[in-house]
N, C-alpha and C. Protein backbone atom coordinates (compact mmCIF):
# COMPACT_ATOMS: atom_id res chain seq x y z
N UNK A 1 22.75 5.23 -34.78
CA UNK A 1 22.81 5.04 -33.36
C UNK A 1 21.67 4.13 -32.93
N UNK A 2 22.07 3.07 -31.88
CA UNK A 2 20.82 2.53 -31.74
C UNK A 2 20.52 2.88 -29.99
N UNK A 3 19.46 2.51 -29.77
CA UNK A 3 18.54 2.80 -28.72
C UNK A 3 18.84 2.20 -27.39
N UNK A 4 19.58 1.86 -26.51
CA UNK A 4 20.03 0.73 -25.62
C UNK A 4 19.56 0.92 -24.19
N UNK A 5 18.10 1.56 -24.76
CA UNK A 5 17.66 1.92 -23.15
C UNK A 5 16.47 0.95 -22.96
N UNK A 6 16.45 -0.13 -23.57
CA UNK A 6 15.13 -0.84 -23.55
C UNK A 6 14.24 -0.23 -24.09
N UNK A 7 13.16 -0.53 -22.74
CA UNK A 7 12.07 -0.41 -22.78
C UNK A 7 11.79 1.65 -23.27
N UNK A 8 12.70 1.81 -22.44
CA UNK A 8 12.44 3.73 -22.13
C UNK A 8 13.21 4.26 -23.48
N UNK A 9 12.05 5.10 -24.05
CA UNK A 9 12.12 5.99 -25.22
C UNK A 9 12.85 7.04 -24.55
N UNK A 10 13.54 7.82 -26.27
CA UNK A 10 14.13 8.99 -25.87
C UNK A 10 13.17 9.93 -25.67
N UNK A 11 13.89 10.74 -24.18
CA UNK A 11 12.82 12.29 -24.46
C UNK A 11 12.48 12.93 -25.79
N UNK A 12 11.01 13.23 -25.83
CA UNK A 12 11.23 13.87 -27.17
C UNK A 12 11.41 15.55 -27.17
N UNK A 13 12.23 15.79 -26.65
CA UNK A 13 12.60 16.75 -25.77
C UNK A 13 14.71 16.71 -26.24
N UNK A 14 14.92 15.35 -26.80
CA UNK A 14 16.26 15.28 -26.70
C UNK A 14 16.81 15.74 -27.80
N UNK A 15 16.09 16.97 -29.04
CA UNK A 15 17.13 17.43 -29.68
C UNK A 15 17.59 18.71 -28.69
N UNK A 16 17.19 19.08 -27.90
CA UNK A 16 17.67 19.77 -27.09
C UNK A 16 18.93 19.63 -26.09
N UNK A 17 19.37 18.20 -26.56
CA UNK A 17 20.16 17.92 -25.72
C UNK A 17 21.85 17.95 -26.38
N UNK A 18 22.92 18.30 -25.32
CA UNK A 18 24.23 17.92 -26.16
C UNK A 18 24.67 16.45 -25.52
N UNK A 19 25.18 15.70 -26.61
CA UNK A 19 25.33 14.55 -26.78
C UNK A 19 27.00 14.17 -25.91
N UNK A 20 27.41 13.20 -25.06
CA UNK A 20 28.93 13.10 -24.72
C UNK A 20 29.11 11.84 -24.77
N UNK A 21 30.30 11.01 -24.99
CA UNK A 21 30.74 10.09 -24.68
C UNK A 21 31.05 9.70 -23.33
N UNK A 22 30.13 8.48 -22.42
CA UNK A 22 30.86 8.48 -20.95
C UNK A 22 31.76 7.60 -21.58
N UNK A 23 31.84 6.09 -22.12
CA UNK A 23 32.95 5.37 -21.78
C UNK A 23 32.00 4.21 -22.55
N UNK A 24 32.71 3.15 -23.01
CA UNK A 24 32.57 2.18 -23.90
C UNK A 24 31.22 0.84 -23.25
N UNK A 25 30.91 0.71 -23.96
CA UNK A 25 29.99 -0.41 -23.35
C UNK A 25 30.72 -1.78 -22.36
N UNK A 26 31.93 -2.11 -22.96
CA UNK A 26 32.60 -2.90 -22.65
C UNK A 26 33.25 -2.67 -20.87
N UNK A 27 33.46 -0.75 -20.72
CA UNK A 27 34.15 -0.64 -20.00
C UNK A 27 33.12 -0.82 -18.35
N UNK A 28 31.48 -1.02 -18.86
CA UNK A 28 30.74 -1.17 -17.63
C UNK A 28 30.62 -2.80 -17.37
N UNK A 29 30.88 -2.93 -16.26
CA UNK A 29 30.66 -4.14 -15.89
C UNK A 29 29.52 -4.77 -15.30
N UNK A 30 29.05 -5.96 -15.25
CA UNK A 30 27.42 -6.14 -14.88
C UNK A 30 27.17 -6.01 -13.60
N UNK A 31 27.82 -6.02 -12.46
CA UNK A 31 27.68 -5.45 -10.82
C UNK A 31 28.24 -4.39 -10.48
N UNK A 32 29.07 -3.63 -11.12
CA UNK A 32 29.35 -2.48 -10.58
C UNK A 32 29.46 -1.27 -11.70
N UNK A 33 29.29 -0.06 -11.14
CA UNK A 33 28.89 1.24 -11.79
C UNK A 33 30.03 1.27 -12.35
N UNK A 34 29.98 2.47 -13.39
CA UNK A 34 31.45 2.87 -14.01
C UNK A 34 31.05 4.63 -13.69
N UNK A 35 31.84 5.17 -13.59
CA UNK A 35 31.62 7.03 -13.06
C UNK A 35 32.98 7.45 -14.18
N UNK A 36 32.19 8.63 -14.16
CA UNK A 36 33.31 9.08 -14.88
C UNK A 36 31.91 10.69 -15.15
N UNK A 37 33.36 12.22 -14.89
CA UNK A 37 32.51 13.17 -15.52
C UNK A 37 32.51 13.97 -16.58
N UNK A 38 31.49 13.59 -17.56
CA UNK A 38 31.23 14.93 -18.44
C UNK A 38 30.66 16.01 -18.80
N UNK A 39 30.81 17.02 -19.69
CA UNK A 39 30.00 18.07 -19.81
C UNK A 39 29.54 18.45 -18.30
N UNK A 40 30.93 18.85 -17.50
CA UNK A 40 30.59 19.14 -16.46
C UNK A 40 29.94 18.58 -15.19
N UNK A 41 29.33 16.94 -15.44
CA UNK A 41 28.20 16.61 -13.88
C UNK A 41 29.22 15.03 -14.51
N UNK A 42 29.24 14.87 -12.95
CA UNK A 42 29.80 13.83 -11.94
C UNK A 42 28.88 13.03 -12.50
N UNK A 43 28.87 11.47 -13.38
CA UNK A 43 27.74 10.56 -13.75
C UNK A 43 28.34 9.02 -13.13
N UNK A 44 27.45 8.07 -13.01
CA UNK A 44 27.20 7.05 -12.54
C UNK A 44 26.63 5.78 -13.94
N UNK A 45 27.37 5.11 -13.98
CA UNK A 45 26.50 4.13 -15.66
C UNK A 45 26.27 2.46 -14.94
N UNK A 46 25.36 2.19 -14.99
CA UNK A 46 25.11 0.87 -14.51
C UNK A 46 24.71 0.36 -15.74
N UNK A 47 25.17 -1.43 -15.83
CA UNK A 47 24.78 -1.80 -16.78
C UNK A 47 23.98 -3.32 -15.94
N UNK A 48 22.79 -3.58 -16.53
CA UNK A 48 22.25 -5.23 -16.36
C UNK A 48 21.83 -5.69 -17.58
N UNK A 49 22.77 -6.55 -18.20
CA UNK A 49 22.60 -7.59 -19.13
C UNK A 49 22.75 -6.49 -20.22
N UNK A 50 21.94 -6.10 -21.24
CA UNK A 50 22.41 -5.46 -22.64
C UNK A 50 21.58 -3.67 -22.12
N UNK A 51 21.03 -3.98 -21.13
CA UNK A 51 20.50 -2.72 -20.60
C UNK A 51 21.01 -1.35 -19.52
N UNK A 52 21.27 -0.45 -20.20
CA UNK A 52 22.04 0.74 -19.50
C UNK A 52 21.62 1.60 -19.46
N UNK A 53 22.23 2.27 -17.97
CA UNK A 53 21.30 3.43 -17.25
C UNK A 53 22.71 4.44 -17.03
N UNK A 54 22.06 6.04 -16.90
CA UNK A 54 23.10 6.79 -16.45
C UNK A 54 22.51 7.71 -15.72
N UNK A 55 22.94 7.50 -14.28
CA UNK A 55 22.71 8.86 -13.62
C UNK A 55 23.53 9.66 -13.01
N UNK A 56 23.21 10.97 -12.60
CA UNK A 56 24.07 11.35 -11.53
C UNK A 56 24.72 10.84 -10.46
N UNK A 57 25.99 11.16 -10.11
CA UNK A 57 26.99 10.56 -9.34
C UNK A 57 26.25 11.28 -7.79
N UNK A 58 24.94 11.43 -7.79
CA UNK A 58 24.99 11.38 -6.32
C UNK A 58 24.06 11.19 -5.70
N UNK A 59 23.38 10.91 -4.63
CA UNK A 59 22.24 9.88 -3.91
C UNK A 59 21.56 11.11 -3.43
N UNK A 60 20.36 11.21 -3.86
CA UNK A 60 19.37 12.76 -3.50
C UNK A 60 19.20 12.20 -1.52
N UNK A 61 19.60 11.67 -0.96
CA UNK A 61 19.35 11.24 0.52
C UNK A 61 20.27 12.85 1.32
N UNK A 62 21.46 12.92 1.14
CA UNK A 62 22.39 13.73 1.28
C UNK A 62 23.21 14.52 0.35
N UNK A 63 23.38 13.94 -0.96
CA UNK A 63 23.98 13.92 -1.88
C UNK A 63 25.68 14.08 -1.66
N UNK A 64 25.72 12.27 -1.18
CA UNK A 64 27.05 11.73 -1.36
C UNK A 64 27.40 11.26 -2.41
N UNK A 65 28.59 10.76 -2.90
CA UNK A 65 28.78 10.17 -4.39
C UNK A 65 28.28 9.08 -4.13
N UNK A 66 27.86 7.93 -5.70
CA UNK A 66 27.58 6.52 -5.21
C UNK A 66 28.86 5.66 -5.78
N UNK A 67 29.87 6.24 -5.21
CA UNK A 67 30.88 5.79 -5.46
C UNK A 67 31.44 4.50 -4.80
N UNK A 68 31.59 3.37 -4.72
CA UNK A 68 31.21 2.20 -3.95
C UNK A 68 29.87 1.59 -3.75
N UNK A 69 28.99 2.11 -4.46
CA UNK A 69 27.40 1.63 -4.42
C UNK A 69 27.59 -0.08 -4.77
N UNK A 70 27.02 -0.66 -4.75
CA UNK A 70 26.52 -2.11 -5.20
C UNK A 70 25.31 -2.18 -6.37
N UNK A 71 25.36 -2.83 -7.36
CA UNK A 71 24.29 -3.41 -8.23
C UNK A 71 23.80 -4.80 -8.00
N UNK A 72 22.82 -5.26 -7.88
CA UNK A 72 22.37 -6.43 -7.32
C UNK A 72 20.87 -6.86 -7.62
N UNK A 73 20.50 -7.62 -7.99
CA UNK A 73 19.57 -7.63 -8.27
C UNK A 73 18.11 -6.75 -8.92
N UNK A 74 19.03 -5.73 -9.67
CA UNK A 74 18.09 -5.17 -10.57
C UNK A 74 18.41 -3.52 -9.91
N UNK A 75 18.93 -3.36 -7.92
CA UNK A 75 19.01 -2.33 -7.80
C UNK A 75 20.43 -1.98 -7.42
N UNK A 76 20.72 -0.37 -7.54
CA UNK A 76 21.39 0.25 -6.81
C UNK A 76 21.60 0.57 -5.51
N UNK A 77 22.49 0.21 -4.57
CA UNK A 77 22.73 1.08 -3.29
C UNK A 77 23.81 1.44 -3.03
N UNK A 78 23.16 2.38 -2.53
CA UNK A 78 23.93 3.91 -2.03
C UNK A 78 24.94 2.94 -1.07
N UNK A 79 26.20 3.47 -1.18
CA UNK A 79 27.06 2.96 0.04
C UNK A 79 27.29 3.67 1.39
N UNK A 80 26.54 4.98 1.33
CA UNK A 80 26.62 6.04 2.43
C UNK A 80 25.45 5.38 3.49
N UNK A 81 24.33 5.07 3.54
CA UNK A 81 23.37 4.99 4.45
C UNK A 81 22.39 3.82 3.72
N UNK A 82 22.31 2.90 2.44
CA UNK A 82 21.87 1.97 2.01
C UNK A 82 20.78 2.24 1.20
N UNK A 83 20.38 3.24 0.91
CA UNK A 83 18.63 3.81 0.08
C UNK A 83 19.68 2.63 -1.03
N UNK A 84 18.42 2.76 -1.66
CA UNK A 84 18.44 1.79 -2.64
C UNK A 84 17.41 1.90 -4.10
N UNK A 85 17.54 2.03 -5.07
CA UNK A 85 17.00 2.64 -6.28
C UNK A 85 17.00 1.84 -7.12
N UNK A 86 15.96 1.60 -8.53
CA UNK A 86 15.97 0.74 -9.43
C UNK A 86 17.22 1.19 -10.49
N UNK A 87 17.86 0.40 -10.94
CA UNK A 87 19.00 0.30 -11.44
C UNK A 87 18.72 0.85 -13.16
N UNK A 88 16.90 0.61 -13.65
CA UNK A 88 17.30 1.15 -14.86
C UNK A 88 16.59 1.96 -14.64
N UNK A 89 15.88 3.11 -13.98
CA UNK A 89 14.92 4.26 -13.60
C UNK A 89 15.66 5.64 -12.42
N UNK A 90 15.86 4.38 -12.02
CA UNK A 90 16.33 5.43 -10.84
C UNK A 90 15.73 5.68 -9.72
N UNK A 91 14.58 5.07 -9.70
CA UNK A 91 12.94 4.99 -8.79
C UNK A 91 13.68 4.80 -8.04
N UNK A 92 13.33 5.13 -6.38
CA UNK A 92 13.72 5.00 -4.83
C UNK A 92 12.94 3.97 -4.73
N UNK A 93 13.43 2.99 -4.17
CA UNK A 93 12.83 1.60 -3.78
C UNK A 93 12.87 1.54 -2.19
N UNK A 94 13.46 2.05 -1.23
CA UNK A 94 13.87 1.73 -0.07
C UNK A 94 14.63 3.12 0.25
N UNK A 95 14.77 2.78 1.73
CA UNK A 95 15.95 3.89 2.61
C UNK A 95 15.49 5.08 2.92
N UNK A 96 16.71 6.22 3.37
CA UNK A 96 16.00 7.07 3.89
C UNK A 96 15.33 8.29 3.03
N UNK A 97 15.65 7.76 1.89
CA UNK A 97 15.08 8.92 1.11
C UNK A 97 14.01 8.63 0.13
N UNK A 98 13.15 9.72 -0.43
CA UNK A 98 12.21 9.56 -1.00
C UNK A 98 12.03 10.15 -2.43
N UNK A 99 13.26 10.31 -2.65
CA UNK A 99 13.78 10.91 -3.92
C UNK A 99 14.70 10.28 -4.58
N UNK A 100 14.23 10.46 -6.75
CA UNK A 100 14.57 9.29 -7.53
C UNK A 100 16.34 9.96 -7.83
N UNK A 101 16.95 9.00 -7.97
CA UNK A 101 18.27 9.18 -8.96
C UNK A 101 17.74 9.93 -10.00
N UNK A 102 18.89 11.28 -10.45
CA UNK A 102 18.38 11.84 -12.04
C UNK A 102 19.00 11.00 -12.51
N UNK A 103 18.27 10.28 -13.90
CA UNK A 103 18.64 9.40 -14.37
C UNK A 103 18.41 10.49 -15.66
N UNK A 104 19.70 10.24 -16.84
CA UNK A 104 19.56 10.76 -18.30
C UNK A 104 19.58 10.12 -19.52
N UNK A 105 19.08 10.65 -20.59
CA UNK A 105 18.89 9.96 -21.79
C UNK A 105 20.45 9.50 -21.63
N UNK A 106 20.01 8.35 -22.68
CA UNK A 106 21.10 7.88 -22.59
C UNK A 106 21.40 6.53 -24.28
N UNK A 107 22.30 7.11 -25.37
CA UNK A 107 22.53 5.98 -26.34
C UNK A 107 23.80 5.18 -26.86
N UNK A 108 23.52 4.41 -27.07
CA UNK A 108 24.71 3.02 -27.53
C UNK A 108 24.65 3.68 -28.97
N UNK A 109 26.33 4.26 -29.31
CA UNK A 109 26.69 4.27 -30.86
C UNK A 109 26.77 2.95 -31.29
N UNK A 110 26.83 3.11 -32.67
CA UNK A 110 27.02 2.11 -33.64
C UNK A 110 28.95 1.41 -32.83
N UNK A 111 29.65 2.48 -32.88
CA UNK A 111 30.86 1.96 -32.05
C UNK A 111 30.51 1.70 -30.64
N UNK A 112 29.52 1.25 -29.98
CA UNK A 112 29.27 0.29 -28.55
C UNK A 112 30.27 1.43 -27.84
N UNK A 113 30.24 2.76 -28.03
CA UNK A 113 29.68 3.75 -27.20
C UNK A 113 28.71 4.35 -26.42
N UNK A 114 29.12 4.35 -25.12
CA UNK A 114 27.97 5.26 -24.49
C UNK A 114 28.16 6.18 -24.29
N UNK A 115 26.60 6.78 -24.58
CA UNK A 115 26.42 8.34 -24.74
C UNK A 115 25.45 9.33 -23.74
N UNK A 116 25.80 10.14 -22.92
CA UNK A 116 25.03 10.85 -22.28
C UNK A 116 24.50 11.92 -23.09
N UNK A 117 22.98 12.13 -23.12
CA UNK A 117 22.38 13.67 -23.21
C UNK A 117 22.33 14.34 -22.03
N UNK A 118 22.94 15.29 -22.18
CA UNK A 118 22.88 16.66 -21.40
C UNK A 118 22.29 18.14 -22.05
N UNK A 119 21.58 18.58 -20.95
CA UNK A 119 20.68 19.64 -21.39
C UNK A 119 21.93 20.90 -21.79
N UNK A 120 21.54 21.97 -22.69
CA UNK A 120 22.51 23.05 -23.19
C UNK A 120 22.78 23.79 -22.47
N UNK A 121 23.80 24.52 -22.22
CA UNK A 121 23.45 25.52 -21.03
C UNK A 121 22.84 26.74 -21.82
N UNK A 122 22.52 27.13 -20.81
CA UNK A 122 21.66 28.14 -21.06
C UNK A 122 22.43 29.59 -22.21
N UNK A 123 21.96 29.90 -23.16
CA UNK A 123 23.07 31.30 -23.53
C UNK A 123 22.85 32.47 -23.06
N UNK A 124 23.93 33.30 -22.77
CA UNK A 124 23.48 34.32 -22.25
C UNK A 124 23.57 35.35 -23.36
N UNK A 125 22.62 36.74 -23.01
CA UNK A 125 22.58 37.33 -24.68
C UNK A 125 23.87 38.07 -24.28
């Protein structure tokens, strides 16, 4: 598997994580998100240039979907009220809120799969 998050290392925290397929590298396009949900949470995949991000499908402002959001110049915006977030972090850049996108590990298989980590749920005894 290789690493397709740039700059940002995996948590080292991520054997803790279960691994999912969102959807093919091919299937994100360079201005707009691709959504799709697994392992249960509503996700969001932006791609700029060979670099990909995945967060939650929803804008910590209200928590509407960013379903119609825009990618543009490096950021995300919300299509509900315009906040606006860095596209590979998730950092709040603008708007009315002051809170980041959860953004998750995230790796490119050898098959130019993308892959979300998601935390385990919890077991109960």
């Amino acid at each position: 598997m290789s690493d397709a998050t740039g700059d940002l290392p995996l948590d080292p925290a991520a054997e803790d994580l279960e691994w999912y397929r969102v959807c093919s590298v091919g299937e994100i396009e360079e201005e707009e998100p691709f959504f799709n949900t697994v392992g249960g949470r509503s996700l969001m995949a932006v791609r700029q240039g060979a670099r990909i991000a995945v967060f939650d499908d929803r804008c910590p402002h209200l928590g509407a979907s960013m379903i119609g959001a825009t990618v543009e110049d490096g950021q995300v915006e919300c299509p509900l009220h315009g906040a606006c977030f860095d596209a590979s972090s998730g950092s709040v850049l603008d708007g009315p809120t002051t809170q980041d996108l959860v953004c998750h590990p995230m790796r490119v298989s050898d098959s130019a799969q993308v892959e979300v980590g998601l935390s385990r749920p919890a077991r109960t005894p």
